[in-house]
Structures are given as structure tokens and as C-alpha cells.
Protein backbone atom coordinates (compact mmCIF):
# COMPACT_ATOMS: atom_id res chain seq x y z
CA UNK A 1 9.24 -3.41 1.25
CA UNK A 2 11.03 -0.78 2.57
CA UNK A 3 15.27 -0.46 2.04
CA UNK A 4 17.08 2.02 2.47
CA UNK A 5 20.82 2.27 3.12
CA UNK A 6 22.14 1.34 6.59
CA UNK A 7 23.78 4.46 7.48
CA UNK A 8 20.79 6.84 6.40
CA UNK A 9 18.05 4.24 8.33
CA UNK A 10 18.52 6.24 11.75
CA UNK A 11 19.24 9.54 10.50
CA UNK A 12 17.52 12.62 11.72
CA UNK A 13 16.67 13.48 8.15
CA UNK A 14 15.27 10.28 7.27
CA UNK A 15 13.40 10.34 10.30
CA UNK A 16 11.85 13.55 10.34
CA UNK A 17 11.56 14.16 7.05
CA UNK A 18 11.37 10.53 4.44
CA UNK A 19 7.63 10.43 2.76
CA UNK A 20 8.55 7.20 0.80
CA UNK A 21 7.52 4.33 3.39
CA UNK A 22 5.60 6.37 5.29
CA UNK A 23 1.70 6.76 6.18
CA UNK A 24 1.72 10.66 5.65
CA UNK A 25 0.68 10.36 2.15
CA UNK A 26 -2.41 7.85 3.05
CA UNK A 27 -3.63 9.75 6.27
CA UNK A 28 -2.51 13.75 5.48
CA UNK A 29 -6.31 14.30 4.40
CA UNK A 30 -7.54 13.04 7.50
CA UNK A 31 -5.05 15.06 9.59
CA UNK A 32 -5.27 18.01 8.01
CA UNK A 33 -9.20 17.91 8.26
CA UNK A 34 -8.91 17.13 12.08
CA UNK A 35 -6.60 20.56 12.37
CA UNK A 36 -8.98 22.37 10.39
CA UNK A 37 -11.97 21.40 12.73
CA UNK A 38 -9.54 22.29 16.08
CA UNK A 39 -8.93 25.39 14.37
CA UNK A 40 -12.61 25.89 13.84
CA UNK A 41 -13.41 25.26 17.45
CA UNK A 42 -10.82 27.59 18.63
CA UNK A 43 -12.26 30.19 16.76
CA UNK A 44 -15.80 29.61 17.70
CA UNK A 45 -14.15 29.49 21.31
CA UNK A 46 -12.65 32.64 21.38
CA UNK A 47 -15.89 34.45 19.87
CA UNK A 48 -17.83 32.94 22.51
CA UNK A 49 -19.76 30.37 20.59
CA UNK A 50 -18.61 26.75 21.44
CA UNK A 51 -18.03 27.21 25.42
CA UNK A 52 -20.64 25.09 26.29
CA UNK A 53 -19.74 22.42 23.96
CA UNK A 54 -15.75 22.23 25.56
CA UNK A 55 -15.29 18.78 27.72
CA UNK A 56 -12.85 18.00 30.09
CA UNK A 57 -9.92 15.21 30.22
CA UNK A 58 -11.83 12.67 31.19
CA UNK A 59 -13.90 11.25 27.94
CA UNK A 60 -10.56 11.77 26.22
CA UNK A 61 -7.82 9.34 28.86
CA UNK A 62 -10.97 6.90 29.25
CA UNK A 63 -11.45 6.92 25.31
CA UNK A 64 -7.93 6.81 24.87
CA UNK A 65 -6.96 3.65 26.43
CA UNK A 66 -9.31 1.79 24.94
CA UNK A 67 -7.93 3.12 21.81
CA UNK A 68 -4.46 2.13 22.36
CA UNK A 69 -5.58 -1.29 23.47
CA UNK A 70 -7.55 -1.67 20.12
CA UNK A 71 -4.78 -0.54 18.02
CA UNK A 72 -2.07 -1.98 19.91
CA UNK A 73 -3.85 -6.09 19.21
CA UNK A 74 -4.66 -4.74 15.95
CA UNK A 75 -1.04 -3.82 14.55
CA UNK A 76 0.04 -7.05 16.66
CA UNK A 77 -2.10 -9.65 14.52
CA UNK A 78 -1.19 -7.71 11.39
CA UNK A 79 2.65 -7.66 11.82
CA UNK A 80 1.89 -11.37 12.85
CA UNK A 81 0.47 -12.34 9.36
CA UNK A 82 3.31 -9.99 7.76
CA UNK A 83 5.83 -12.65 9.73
CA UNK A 84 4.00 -15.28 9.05
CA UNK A 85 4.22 -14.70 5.58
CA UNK A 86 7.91 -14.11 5.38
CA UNK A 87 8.52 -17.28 7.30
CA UNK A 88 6.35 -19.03 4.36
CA UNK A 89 8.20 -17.44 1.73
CA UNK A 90 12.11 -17.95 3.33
CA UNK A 91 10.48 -22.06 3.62
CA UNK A 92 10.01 -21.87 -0.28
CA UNK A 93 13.43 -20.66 -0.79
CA UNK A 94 14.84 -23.58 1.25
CA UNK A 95 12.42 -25.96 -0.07
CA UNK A 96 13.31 -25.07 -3.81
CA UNK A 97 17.01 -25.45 -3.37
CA UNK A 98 16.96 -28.26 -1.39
CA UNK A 99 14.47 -30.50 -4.64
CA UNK A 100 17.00 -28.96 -6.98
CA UNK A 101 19.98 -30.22 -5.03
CA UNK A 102 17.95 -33.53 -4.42
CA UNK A 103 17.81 -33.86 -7.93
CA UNK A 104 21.37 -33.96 -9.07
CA UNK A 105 22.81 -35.88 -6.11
CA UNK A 106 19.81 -38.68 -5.81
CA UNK A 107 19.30 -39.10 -10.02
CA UNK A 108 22.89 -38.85 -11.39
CA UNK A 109 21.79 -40.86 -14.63
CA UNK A 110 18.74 -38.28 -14.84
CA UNK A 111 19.56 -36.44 -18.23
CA UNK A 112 20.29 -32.73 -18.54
CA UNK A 113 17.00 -31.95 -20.16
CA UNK A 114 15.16 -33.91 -17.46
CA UNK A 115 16.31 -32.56 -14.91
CA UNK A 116 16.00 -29.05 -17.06
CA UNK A 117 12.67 -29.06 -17.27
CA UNK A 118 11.78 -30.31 -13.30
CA UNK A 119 14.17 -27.06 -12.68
CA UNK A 120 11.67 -24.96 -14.79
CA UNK A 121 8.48 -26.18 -13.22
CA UNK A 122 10.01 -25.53 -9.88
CA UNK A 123 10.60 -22.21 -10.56
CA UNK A 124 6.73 -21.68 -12.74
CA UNK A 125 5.64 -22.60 -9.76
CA UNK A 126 7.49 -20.15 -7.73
CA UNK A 127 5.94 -17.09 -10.22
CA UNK A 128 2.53 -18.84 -10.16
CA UNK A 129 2.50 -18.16 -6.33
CA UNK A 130 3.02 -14.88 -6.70
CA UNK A 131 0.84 -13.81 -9.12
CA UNK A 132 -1.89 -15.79 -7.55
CA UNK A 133 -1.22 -14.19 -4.27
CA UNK A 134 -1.43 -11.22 -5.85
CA UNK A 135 -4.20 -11.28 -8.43
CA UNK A 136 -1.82 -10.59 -11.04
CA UNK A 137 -1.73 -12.10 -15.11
CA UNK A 138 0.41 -14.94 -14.80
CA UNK A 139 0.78 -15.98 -18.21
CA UNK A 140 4.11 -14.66 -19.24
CA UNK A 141 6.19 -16.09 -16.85
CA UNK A 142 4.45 -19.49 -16.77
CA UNK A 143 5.08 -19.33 -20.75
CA UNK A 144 8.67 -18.46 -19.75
CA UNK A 145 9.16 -21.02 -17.91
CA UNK A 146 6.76 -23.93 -18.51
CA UNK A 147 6.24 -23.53 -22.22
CA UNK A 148 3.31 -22.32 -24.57
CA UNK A 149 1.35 -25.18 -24.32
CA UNK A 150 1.69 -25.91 -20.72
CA UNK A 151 0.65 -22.49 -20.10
CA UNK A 152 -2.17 -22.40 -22.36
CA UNK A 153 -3.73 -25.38 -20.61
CA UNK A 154 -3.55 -23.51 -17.24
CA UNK A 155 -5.05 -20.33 -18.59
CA UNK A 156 -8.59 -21.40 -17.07
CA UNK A 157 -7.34 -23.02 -13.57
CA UNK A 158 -8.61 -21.71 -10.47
CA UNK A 159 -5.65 -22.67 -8.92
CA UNK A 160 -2.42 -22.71 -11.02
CA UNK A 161 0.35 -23.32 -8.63
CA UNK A 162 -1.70 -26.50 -7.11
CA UNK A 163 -1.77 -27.71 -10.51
CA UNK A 164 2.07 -27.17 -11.23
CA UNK A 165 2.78 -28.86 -8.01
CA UNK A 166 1.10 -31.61 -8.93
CA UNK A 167 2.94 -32.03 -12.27
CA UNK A 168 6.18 -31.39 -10.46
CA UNK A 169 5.32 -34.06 -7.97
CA UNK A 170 4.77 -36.51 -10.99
CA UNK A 171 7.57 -35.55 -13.01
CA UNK A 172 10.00 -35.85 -10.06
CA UNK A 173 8.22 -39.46 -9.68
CA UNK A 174 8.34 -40.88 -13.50
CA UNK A 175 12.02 -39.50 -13.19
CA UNK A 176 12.85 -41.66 -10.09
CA UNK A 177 11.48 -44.72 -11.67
CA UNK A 178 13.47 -44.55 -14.89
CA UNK A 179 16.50 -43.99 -12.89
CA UNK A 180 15.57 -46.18 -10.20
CA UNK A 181 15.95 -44.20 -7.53
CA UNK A 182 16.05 -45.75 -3.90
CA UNK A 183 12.63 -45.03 -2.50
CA UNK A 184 13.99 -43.82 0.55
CA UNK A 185 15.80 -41.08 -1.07
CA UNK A 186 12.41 -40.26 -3.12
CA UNK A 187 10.74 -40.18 0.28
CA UNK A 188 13.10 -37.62 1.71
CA UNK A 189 12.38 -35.41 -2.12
CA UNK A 190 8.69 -35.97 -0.65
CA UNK A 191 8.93 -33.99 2.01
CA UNK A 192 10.08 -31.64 0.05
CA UNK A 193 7.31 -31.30 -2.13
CA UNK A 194 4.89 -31.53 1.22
CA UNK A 195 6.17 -28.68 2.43
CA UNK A 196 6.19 -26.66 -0.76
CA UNK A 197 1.91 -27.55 -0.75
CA UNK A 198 2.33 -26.57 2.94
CA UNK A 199 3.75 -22.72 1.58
CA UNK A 200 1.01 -22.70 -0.54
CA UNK A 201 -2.25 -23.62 1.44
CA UNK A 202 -0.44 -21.48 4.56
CA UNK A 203 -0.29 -18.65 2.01
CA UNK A 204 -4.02 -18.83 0.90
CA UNK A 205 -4.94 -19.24 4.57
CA UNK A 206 -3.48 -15.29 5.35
CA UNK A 207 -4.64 -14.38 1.84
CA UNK A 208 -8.16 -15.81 2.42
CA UNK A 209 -8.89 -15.26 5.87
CA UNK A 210 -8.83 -10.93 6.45
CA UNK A 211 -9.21 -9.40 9.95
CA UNK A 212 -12.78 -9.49 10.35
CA UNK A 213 -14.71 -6.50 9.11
CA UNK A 214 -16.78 -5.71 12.44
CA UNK A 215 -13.75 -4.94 14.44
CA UNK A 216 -11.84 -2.97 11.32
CA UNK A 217 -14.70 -0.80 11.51
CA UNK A 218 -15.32 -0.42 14.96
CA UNK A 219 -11.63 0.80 14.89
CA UNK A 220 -11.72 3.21 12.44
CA UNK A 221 -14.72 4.37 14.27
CA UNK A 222 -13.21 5.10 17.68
CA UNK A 223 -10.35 6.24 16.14
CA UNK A 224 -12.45 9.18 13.96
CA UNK A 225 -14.34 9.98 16.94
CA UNK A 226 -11.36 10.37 19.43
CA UNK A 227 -9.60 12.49 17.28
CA UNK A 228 -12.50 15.03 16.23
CA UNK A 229 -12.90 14.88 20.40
CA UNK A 230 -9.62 15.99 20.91
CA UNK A 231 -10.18 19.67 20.31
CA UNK A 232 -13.02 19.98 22.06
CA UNK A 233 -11.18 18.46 25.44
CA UNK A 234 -7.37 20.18 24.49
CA UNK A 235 -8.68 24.03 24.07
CA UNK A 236 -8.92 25.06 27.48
CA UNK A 237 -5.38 24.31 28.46
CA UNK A 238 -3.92 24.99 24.66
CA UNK A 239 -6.00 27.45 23.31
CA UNK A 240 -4.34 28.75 19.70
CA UNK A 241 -2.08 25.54 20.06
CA UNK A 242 -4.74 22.79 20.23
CA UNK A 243 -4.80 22.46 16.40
CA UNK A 244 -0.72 21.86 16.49
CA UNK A 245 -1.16 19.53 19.16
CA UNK A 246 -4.52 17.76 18.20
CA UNK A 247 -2.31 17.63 14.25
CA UNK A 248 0.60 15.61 16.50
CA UNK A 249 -2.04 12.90 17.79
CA UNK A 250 -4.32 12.80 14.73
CA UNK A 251 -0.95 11.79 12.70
CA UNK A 252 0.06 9.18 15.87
CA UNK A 253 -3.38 7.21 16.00
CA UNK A 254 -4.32 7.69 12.33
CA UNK A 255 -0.79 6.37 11.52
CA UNK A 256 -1.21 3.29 13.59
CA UNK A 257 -4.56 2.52 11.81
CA UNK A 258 -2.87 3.10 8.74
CA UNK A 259 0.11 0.36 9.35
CA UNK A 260 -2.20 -2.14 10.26
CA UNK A 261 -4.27 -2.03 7.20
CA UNK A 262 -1.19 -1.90 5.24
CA UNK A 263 0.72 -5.08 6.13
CA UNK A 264 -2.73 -6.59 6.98
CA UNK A 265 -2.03 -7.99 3.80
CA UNK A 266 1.71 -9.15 3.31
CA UNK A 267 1.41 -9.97 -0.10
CA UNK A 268 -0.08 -7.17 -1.77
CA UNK A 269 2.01 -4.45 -3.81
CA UNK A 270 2.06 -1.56 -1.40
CA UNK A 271 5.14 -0.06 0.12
CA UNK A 272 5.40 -2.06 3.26
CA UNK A 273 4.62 -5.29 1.81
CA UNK A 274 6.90 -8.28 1.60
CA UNK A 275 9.46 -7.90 -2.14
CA UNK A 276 7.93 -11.26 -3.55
CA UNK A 277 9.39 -10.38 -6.97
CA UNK A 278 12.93 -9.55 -5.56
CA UNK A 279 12.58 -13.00 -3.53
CA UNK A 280 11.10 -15.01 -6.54
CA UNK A 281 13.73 -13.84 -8.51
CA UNK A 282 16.93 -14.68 -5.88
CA UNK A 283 15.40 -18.38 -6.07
CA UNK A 284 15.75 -18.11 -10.34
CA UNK A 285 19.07 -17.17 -9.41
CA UNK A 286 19.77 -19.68 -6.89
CA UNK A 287 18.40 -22.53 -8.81
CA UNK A 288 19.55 -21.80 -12.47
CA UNK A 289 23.31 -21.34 -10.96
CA UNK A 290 22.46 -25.14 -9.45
CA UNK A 291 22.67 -26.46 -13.03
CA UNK A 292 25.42 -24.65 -13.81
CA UNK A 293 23.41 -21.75 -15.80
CA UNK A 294 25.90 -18.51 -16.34
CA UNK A 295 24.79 -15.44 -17.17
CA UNK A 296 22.06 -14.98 -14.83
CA UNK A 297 19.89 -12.34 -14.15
CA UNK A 298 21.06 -9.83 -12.00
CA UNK A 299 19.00 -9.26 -8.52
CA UNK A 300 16.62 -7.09 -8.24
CA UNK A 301 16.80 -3.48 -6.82
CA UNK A 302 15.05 -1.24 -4.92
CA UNK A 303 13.49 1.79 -6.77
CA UNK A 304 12.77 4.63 -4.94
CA UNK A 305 13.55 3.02 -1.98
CA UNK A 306 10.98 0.33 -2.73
CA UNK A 307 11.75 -3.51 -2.97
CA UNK A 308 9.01 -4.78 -4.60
């Protein structure tokens, strides 16, 4: 994700002229490319070549609107599984704090080590998200934080974090029978737990379920063809300018595509994705101060603007 400091968000310099964050290093290629064909046609124009190919306004305002309709629900159901993703993600934080909490006030006689090592899983599980969200080796922080063996048995598992839930959910269990634990209060530690699987299968859900192909194509379809239009409908009126001007609107509508495909995915690694390191490690943070922990480790930053 994206931070930079408050007082430089709005400036004119960061506006006009900040690369990091932005789509001009995915879609330069195709806007230079689109200049250098307007360019072509204006040359071919002016030597008398490609009048009879020029096309009025019309194609181009009917084809636009459609364009803008498309790309307008497009970006809308991708910044809508961006959200949806940072809602899951704030609902673990919450979630984890609250079972850590739950677990010193409803288990007093619960030793140190026990209540250690439910700590530990809690936050293995937190990593395992991430990395299976992500595709990513998991196996050095689950040995962190779970232990060699624990991590050697999930080395094969389809689906780690399920599996460390379900350990956490039995550990927190066996704990609140040896320290007999009022069932009501182990209800309430439940829901907890529920809505830690809910995180995870709402997760997989955006993770699993991409826009659909057919209309991500048809998109970057209309898209291509409007813009290698534009010169073609812009050089009567512009003449030498149409390649400046067709350059503005190739970077607007290219740009737009370019946004949705990259928060399409909210949990990937690029840019404009959500930080789910920086947020995995706030909840170490959180929870290990919860038992008291000093010495923690410090938050993470953003490196070249980029939180990751």
C-alpha cells in the first residue's frame, strides 16, 4: 500500500510528478505506442495518404460511454474486494486481541506457558494467512512461532491456517477444562474463534473467486480499440496535436484498466495492495505486549513509499 506523508499527499509535485504508486510504469508502453500510431496518422494525413480513413466524433462519444460504463463497474467491484478485504483483515486484528484478552481474564489459574503457547498459535496462524493468501513459503514463521515439529507436520497441508485453527480451537478447549472454565465464558471465546474461520473462508472466497475472464477481456478489448480510434477521429480538429491529446486519454483509460487489475487482487504484493506484513506484524505487537512481552519488535515501515 501506498503512504506517503500527509503534507506531501496533495502536493502539486506529488501529483504531477510521483511514479512510485502510480500506473505510468505498467501502461507507458501502451501509451507511448498509441502516440506513436497518432503521430503516424498525422503524418500519413498531411502527405495525403490516410484522408479517407479519418472518422468523425461519433464512433468515438458512442464508443466512449460504453467505455466509461465498463470501466467505471469494473474499478467499482475491484475497490469493493480491496474493502472487503481490509474489513476481513481489521476483524482479525479485533478477533486476535479480544482470544488473547479472553484468555487471561476467563483462565486466571491457566499457567504462563499455557497460555504462551495458545498466544503463539494465534499469532502462526496470523502468518499462515498471509502466506497462504499470498502463495508465499510459510515455513519460517510457522517454525518461529509454532515450533519445528509442529511445522514440519504442516509442511504437506493444503490448507495450513485451517489446520492451526483447529489446534487453537482445541488447545483453548483442553485449557478450559483443566481450569474449569464456566462454559458460558468458553462460549463467548467461541465466537471468537468462529469469526477468525469466518476471516479465513471470506478471504479464500476474494482469493478464489477472480472477476471473470470474458468481461476482463472484453475490456481490455474496447479499451485497445478506442484508443488506437482516437487518432483517426481527433486529427481533423487537432492536427499536429492529436498525438499530445490522444497521449492524455490513452494514459486516462489505460490507467483505469490498470487500477482495476491491480487491487483486483487485495492480497497480492503489488504497490496498491493491502500491507498484510505491516498488519500481521502490529497484531505480534499487540498480542506479545498482552502477556507482558518487552522488547518488541518495532513496526514496520514503509520503503520507498511502499507498506508492504
Amino acid at each position: 500500500m501506498i503512504v506517503r506523508p500527509h503534507k506531501t499527499t496533495h502536493s502539486v509535485t506529488t501529483l504531477l510528478f510521483a511514479l512510485r504508486g502510480s500506473v505510468v510504469p505498467i501502461i507507458w508502453p501502451r501509451v507511448v505506442y498509441t502516440m506513436l500510431l497518432s503521430l503516424a496518422v498525422v503524418v500519413a494525413e498531411r502527405r495525403g495518404i490516410a484522408v479517407a480513413f479519418t472518422l468523425n466524433a461519433a464512433p468515438l462519444t458512442l464508443l466512449g460511454l460504453t467505455l466509461a460504463i465498463f470501466l467505471q463497474f469494473r474499478n467499482s467491484v475491484a475497490y469493493q474486494r480491496w474493502w472487503e478485504g481490509r474489513t476481513l483483515w481489521g476483524e482479525l486484528v479485533i478477533c486476535a486481541r479480544n482470544l488473547v484478552r479472553q484468555t487471561g481474564a476467563f483462565m486466571p489459574d491457566l499457567g504462563a506457558g499455557e497460555r504462551r503457547a495458545l498466544v503463539y498459535q494465534l499469532i502462526g496462524f496470523v502468518h499462515a494467512l498471509r502466506h497462504h493468501l499470498r502463495g508465499t513459503p510459510p515455513e519460517e514463521d510457522l517454525e518461529h512461532w509454532l515450533g519445528k515439529e509442529a511445522s514440519e507436520r504442516l509442511k504437506t497441508a493444503r490448507n495450513r491456517p485451517n489446520l492451526i485453527l483447529d489446534a487453537l480451537s482445541r488447545g483453548i478447549g483442553k485449557a478450559a477444562r483443566d481450569t474449569g472454565t464456566d462454559s458460558i465464558l468458553l462460549a463467548r471465546m467461541d465466537e471468537e474463534l468462529d469469526r477468525l474461520s469466518h476471516v479465513l473462508g471470506g478471504c479464500e472466497r476474494i482469493k478464489g473467486t477472480p472477476i471473470p475472464f470474458t468481461y476482463i477481456l472484453l475490456l481490455h478489448r474496447t479499451v485497445h480499440v478506442y484508443c488506437f480510434m482516437l487518432p483517426f477521429c481527433l486529427i481533423g480538429p487537432l492536427g499536429w496535436f492529436t498525438p499530445l491529446v490522444v497521449g492524455v486519454i490513452a494514459y486516462t483509460f489505460f490507467g483505469l484498466d490498470a487500477i482495476g487489475e491491480q487491487i483486483e487482487d487485495p492480497f497480492d504484493q503489488l504497490p496498491n495492495d493491502l500491507p498484510l506484513d505491516a498488519i500481521s506484524r502490529n497484531i505480534e505487537i499487540d498480542l506479545l505486549g498482552l502477556l507482558g512481552d518487552t522488547g518488541l519488535p518495532p513496526p514496520l515501515e514503509p520503503k520507498d513509499f511502499v507498506l508492504l
